[in-house]
Protein backbone atom coordinates (compact mmCIF):
# COMPACT_ATOMS: atom_id res chain seq x y z
CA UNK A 1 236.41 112.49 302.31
CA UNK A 2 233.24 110.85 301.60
CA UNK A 3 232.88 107.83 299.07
CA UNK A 4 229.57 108.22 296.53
CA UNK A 5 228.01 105.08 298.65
CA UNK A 6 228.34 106.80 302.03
CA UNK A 7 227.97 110.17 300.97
CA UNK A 8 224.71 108.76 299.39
CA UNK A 9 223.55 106.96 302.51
CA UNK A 10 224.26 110.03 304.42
CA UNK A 11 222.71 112.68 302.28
CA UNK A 12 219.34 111.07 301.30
CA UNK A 13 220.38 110.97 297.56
CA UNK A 14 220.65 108.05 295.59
CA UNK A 15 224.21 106.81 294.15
CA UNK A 16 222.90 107.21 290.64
CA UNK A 17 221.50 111.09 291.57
CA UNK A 18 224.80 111.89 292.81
CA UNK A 19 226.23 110.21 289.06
CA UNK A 20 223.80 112.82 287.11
CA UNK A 21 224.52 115.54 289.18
CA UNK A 22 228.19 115.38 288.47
CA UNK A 23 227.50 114.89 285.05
CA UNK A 24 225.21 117.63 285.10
CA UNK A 25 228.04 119.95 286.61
CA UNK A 26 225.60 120.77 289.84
CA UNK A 27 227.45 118.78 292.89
CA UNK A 28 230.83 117.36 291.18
CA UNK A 29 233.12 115.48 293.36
CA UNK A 30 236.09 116.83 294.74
CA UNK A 31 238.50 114.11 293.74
CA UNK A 32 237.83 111.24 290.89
CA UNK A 33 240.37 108.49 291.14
CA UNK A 34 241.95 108.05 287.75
CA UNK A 35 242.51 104.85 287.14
CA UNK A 36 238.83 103.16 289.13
CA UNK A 37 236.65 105.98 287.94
CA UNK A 38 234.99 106.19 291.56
CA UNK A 39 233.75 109.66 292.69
CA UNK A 40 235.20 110.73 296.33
CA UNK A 41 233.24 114.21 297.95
CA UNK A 42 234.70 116.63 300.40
CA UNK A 43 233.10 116.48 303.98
CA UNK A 44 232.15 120.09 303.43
CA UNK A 45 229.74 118.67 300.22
CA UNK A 46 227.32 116.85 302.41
CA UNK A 47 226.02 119.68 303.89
CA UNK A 48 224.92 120.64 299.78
CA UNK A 49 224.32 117.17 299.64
CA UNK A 50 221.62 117.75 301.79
CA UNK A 51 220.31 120.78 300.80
CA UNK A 52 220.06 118.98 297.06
CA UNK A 53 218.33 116.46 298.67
CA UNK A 54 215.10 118.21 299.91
CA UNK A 55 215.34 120.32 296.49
CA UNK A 56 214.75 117.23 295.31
CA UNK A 57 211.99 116.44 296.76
CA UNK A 58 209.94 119.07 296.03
CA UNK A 59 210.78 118.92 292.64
CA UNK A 60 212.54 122.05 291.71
CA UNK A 61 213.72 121.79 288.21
CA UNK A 62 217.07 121.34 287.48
CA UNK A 63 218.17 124.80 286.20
CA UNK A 64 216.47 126.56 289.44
CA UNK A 65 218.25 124.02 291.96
CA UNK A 66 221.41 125.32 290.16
CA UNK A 67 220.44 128.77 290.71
CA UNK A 68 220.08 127.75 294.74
CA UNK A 69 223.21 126.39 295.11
CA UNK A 70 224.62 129.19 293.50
CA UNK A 71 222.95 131.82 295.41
CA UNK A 72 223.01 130.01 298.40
CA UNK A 73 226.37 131.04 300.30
CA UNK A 74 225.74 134.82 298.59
CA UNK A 75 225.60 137.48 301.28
CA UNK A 76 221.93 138.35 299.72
CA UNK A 77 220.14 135.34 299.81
CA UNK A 78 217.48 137.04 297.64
CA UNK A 79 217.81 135.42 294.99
CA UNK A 80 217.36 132.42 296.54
CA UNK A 81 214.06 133.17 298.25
CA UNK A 82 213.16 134.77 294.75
CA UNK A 83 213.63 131.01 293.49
CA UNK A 84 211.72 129.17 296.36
CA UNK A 85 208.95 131.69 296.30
CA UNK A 86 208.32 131.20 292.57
CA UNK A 87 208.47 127.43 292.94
CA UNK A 88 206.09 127.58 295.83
CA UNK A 89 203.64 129.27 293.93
CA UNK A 90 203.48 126.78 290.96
CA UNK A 91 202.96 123.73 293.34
CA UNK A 92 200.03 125.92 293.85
CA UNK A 93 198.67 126.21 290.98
CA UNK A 94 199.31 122.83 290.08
CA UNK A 95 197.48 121.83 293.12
CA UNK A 96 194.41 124.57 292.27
CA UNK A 97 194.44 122.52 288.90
CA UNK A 98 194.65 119.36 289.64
CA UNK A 99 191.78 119.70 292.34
CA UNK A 100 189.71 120.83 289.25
CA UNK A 101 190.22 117.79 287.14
CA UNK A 102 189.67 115.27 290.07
CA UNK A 103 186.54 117.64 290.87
CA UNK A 104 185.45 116.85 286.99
CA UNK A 105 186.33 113.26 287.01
CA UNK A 106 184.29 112.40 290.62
CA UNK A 107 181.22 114.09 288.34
CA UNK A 108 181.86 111.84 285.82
CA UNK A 109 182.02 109.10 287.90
CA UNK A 110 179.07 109.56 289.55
CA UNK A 111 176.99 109.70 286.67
CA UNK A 112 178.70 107.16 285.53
CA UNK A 113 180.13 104.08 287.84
CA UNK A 114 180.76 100.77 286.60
CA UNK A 115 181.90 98.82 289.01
CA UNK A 116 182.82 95.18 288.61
CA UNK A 117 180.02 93.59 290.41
CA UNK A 118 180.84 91.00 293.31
CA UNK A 119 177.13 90.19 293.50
CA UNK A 120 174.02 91.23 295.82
CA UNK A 121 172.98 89.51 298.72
CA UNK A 122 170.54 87.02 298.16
CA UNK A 123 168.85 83.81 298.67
CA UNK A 124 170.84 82.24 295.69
CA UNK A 125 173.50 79.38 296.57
CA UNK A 126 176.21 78.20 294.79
CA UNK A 127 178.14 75.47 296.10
CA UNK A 128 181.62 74.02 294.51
CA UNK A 129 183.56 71.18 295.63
CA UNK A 130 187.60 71.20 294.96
CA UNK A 131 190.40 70.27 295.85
CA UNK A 132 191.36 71.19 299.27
CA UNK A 133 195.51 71.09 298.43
CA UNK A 134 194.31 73.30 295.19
CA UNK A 135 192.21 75.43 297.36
CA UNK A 136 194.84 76.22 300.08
CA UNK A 137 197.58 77.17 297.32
CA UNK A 138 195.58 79.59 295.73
CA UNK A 139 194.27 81.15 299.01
CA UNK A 140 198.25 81.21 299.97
CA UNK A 141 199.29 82.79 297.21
CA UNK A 142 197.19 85.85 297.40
CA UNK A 143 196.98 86.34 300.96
CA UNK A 144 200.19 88.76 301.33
CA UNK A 145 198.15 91.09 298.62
CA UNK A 146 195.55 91.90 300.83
CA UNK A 147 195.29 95.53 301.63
CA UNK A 148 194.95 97.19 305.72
CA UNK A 149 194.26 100.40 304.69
CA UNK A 150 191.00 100.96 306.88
CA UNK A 151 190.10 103.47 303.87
CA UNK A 152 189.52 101.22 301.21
CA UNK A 153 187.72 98.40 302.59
CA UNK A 154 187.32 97.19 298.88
CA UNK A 155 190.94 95.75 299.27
CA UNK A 156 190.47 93.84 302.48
CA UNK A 157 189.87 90.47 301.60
CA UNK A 158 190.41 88.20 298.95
CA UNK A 159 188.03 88.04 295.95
CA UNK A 160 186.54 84.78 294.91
CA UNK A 161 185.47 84.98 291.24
CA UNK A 162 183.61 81.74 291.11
CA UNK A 163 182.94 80.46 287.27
CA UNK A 164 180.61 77.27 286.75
CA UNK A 165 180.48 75.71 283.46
CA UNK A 166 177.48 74.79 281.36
CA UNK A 167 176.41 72.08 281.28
CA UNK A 168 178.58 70.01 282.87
CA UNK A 169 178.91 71.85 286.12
CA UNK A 170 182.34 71.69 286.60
CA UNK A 171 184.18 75.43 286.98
CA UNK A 172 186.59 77.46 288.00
CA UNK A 173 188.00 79.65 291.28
CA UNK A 174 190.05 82.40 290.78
CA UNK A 175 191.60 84.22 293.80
CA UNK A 176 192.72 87.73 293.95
CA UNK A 177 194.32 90.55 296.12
CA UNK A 178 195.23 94.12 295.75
CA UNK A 179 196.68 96.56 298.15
CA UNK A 180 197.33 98.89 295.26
CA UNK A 181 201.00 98.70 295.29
CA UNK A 182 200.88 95.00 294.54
CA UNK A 183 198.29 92.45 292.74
CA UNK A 184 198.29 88.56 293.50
CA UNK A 185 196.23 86.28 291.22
CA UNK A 186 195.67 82.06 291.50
CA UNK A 187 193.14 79.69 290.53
CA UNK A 188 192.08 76.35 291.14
CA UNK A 189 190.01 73.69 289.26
CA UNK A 190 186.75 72.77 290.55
CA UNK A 191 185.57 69.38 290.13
CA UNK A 192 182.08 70.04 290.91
CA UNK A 193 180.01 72.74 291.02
CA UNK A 194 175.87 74.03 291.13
CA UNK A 195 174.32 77.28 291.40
CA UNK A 196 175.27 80.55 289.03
CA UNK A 197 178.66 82.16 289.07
CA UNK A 198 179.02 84.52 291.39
CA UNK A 199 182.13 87.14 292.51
CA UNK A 200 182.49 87.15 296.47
CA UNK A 201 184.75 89.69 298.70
CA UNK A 202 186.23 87.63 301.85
CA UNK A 203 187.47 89.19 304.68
CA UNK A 204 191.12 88.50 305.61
CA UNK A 205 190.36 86.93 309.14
CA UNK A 206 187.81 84.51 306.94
CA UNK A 207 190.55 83.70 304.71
CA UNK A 208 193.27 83.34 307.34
CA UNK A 209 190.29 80.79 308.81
CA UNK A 210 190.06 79.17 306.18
CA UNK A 211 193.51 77.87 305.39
CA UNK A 212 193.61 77.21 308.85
CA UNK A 213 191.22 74.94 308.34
CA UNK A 214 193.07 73.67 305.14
CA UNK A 215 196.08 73.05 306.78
CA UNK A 216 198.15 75.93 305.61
CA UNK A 217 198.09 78.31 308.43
CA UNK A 218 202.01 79.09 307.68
CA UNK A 219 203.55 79.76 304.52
CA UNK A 220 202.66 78.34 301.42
CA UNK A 221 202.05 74.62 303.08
CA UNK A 222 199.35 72.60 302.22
CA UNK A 223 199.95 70.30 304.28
CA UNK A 224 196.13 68.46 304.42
CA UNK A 225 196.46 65.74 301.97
CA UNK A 226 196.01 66.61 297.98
CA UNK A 227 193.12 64.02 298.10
CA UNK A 228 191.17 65.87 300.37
CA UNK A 229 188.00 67.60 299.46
CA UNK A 230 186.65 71.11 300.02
CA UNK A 231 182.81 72.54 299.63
CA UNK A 232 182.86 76.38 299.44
CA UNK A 233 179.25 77.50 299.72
CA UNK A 234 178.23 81.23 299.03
CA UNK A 235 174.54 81.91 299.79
CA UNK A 236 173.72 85.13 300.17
CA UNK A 237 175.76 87.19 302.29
CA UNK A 238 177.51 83.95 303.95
CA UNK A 239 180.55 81.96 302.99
CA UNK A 240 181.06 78.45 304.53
CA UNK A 241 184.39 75.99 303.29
CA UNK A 242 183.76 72.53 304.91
CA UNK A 243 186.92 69.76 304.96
CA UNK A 244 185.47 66.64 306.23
CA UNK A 245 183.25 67.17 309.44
CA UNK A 246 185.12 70.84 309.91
CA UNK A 247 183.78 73.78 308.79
CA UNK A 248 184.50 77.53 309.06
CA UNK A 249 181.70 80.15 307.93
CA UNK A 250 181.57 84.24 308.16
CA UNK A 251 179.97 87.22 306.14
CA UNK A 252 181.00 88.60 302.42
CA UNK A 253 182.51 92.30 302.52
CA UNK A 254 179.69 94.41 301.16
CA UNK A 255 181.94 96.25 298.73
CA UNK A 256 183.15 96.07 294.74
CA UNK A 257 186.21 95.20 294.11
CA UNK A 258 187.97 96.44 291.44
CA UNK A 259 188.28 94.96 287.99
CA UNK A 260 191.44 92.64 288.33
CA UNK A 261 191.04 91.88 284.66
CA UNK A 262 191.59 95.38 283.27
CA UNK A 263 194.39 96.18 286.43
CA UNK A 264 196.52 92.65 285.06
CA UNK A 265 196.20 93.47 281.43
CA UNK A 266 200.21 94.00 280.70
CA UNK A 267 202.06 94.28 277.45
CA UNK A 268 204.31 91.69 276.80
CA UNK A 269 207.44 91.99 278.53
CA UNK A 270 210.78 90.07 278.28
CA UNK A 271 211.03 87.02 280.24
CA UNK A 272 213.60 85.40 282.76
CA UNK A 273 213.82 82.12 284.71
CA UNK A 274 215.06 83.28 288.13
CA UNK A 275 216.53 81.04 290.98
CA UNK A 276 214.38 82.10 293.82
CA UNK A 277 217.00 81.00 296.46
CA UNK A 278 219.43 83.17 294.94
CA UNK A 279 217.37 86.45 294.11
CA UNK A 280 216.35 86.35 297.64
CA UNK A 281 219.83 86.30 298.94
CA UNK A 282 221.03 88.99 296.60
CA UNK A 283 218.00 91.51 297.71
CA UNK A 284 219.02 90.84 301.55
CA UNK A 285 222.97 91.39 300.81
CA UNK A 286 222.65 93.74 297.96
CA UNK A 287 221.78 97.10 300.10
CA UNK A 288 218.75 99.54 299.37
CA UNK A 289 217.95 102.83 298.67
CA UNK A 290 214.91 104.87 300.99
CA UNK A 291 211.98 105.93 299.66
CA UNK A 292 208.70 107.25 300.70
CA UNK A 293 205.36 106.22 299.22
CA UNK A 294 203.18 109.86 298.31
CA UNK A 295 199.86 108.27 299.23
CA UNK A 296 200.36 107.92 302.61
CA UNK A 297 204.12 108.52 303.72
CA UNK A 298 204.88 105.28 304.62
CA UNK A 299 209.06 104.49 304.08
CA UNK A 300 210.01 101.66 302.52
CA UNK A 301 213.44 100.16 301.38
CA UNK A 302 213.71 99.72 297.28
CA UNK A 303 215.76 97.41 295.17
CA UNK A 304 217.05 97.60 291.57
CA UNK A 305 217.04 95.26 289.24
CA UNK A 306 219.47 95.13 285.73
CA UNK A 307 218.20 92.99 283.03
CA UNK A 308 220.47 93.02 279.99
CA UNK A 309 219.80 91.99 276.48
CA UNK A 310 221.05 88.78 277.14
CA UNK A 311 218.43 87.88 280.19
CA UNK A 312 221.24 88.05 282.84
CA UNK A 313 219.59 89.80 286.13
CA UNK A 314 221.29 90.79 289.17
CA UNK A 315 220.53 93.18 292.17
CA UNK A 316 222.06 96.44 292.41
CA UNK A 317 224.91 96.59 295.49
CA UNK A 318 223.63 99.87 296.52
CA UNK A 319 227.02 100.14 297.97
CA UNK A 320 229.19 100.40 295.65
CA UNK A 321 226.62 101.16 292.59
CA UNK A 322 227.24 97.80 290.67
CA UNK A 323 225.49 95.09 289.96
CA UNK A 324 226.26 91.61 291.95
CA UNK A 325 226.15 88.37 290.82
CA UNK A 326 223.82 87.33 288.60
CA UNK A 327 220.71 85.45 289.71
CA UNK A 328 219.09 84.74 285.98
CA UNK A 329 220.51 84.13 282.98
CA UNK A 330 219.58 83.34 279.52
CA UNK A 331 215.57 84.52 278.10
CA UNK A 332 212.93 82.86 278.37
CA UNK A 333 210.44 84.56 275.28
CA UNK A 334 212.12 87.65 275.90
CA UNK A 335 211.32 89.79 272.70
CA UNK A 336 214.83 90.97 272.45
CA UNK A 337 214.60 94.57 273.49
CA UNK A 338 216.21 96.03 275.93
CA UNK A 339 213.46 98.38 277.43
CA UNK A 340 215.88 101.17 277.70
CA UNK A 341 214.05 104.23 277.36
CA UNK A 342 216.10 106.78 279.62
CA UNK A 343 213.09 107.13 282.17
CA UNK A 344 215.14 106.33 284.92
CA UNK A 345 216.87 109.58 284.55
CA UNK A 346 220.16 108.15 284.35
CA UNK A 347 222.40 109.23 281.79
CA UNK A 348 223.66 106.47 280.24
CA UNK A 349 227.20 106.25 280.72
CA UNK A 350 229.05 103.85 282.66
CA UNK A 351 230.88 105.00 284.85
CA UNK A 352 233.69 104.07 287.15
CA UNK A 353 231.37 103.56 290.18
CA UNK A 354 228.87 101.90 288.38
CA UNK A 355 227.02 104.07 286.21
CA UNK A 356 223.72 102.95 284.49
CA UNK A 357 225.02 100.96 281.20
CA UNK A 358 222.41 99.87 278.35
CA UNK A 359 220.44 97.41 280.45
CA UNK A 360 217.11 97.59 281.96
CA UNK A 361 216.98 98.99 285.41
CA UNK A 362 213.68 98.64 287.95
CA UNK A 363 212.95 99.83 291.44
CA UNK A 364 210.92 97.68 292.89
CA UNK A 365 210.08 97.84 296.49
CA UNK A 366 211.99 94.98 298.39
CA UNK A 367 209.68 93.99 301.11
CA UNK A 368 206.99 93.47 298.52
CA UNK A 369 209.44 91.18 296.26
CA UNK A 370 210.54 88.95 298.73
CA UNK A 371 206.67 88.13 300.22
CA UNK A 372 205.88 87.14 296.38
CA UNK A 373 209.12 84.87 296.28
CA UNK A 374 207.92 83.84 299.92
CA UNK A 375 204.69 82.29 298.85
CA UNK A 376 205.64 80.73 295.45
CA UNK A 377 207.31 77.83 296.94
CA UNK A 378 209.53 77.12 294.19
CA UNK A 379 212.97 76.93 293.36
CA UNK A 380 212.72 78.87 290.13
CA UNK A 381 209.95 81.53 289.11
CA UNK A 382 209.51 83.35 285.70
CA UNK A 383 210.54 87.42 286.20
CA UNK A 384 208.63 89.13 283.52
CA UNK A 385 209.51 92.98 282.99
CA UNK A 386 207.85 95.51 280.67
CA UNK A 387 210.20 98.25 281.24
CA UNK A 388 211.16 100.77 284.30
CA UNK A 389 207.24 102.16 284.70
CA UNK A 390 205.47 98.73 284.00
CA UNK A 391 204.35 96.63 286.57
CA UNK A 392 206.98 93.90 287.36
CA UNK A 393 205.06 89.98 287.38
CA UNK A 394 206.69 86.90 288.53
CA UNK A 395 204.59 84.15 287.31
CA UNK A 396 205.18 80.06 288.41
CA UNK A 397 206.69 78.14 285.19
CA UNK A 398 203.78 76.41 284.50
CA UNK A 399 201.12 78.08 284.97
CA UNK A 400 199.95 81.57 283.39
CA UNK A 401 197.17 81.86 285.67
CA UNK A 402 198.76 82.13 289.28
CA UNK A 403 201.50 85.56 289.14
CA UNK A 404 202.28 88.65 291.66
CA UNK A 405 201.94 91.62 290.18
CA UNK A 406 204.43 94.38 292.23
CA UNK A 407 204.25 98.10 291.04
CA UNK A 408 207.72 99.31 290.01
CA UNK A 409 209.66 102.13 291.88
CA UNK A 410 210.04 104.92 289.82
CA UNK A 411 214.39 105.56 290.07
CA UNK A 412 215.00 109.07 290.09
CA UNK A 413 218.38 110.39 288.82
């Protein structure tokens, strides 16, 4: 006999697909112990485990994958290969289609392309002086943002969106990163500043340089002295920090970056004071489930989050399909829903082995969390959450400008 957790780990299906599917009457367990509620499988099941599995994942609807399983240990599998030959052909023609509205929109956006602009190369200078502690915190924590896809060069630096104030001078420096799955924004105060504002794209190894040069080459440190100064220069196609009599230059990347502003603009979500020590141990211990990202293939190891109505959060044991100890509790300007909209494909019961219940569940990819606790630096971070397909932001106490933005993991039933 198989328990849901292993036959789960085993199968490729997630503890809470194997739930829906018994409730759904497609793979039911072959024993249910009465008086725990938790779901025990026959050995012979993972083999349609398995088969449910890559059904699954080419997303044959429900009633067809019942018509497969059906069909399947039939003497004339034609049925089945009537099934699979009808799906096949409308992941065609939903491929023919959608290559016909990204053909229309690539039209429209080259008739029409707005990108934010990050400035052209020029003579014009614009120097700022800051502080060098303030400077190396908000270069630290956006670095882990920073995308290596060699096919969007766009994401691979940092952008510096420079403001200077009129007509004192003094400004601001905001620091961003994107990888697409994940957004990082910070800012610093600048004490001085001359020139016009200006938007600048720094390559990673210029940034790494940099806070090298800061005194944060690890971590989150900043280890240089919060009286020290910095002068970041941009002129032209050239940025130079100085600290003192050190100084690191190299060139801007010639590309737009996107328009942070629009890609941070969230909906209020409910809000949570997290102990960082404690979330991080609870997404090491609590167990994942596998997934694999569609744009490129690349597997990753996801996490679930339950927020209740009361602003309790805890990490889903994966194991046994409950959640562990809590790691929040109470709301902080929560707006007392609950978020639950059903989009996780769960069903809503709760059952023995930990069925979904009325809270707020998010996937969110774990390797991704646990750089943007990394950074932080802080005992206690603000967890804000929109709902299952909003982005997830964790955002320092005190300050609404500095937050990691992580894409949430869409939790399939």
């Amino acid at each position: 006999m198989h328990s849901i957790g292993e036959l789960a780990r085993r199968s490729g299906l997630t503890v809470s697909a194997l739930r829906f599917y018994d409730g759904a009457g497609v793979l039911v367990p072959a024993w249910v112990d009465p008086s725990s509620g938790y779901r025990w499988y026959a050995a012979a099941q993972l083999a349609e485990a398995r088969l449910l599995a890559r059904l699954r994942r080419v997303q044959l609807p429900l009633a067809d994958i019942r018509m497969v399983l059906a069909g399947w240990a039939a003497a004339d599998p034609s049925l089945v290969r009537k099934v699979l030959d009808e799906h096949l052909l409308r992941l065609e023609d939903g491929l023919a289609d959608a290559r016909r509205e990204l053909s229309t929109v690539r039209e429209l956006l080259a008739l029409r392309e707005i990108p934010m602009n990050t400035t052209t190369a020029s003579a014009v200078r614009t120097r700022l002086t800051l502080s060098g502690a303030e400077l190396a915190a908000a270069l630290a924590s956006v670095r882990f943002a920073v995308g290596t896809d060699p096919e969007f060069p766009m994401l691979a630096g940092v952008l510096l969106d420079i403001t200077v104030g009129e007509p004192d001078g003094a400004g601001e420096l905001r620091t961003v990163a994107t990888d697409r799955y994940r957004m990082a924004l910070s800012a610093a105060a600048v004490s001085s500043a001359e020139g016009p504002s200006v938007q600048v794209l720094v390559p990673a190894t210029l940034i790494d340089s940099m806070r090298a040069l800061l005194g944060a080459g690890t971590g989150a440190d900043t280890s240089r002295g919060a009286d020290t100064s910095a002068v970041l220069t941009v002129e032209g196609e050239r940025i130079t920090l100085e600290v003192g009599e050190s100084r690191t230059a190299g060139l801007r990347i010639e590309a737009d970056f996107p328009d942070y502003r629009r890609l941070s603009r969230l909906a209020a979500g409910r809000r949570v004071t997290v102990d960082v020590a404690a979330l991080r141990t609870a997404l090491v211990e609590g167990g994942t489930r596998n997934a694999e990202r569609e744009q490129d293939g690349v597997a990753y190891a996801v996490s679930v989050l339950r927020l209740t109505a009361e602003g309790t959060v805890s990490v889903l044991d994966e194991a046994t399909g409950a959640p562990g100890a809590p790691v929040a509790h109470g709301s902080d300007g929560s707006d007392g829903s609950d978020g639950r909209d059903g989009s996780d494909g769960s069903d809503g019961s709760d059952g023995g082995d930990g069925g979904y219940d009325s809270a707020q569940w998010v996937g969110v990819n774990r390797e991704f969390l646990l750089d943007a606790l990394a950074v932080s630096g802080r005992d206690q971070l603000v967890l804000e959450l929109g709902g299952p397909i909003t982005p997830l932001a964790l955002r320092l106490p005190e300050r609404e400008d500095t937050f990691s933005l992580l894409m949430p993991v869409r939790l399939e039933a």
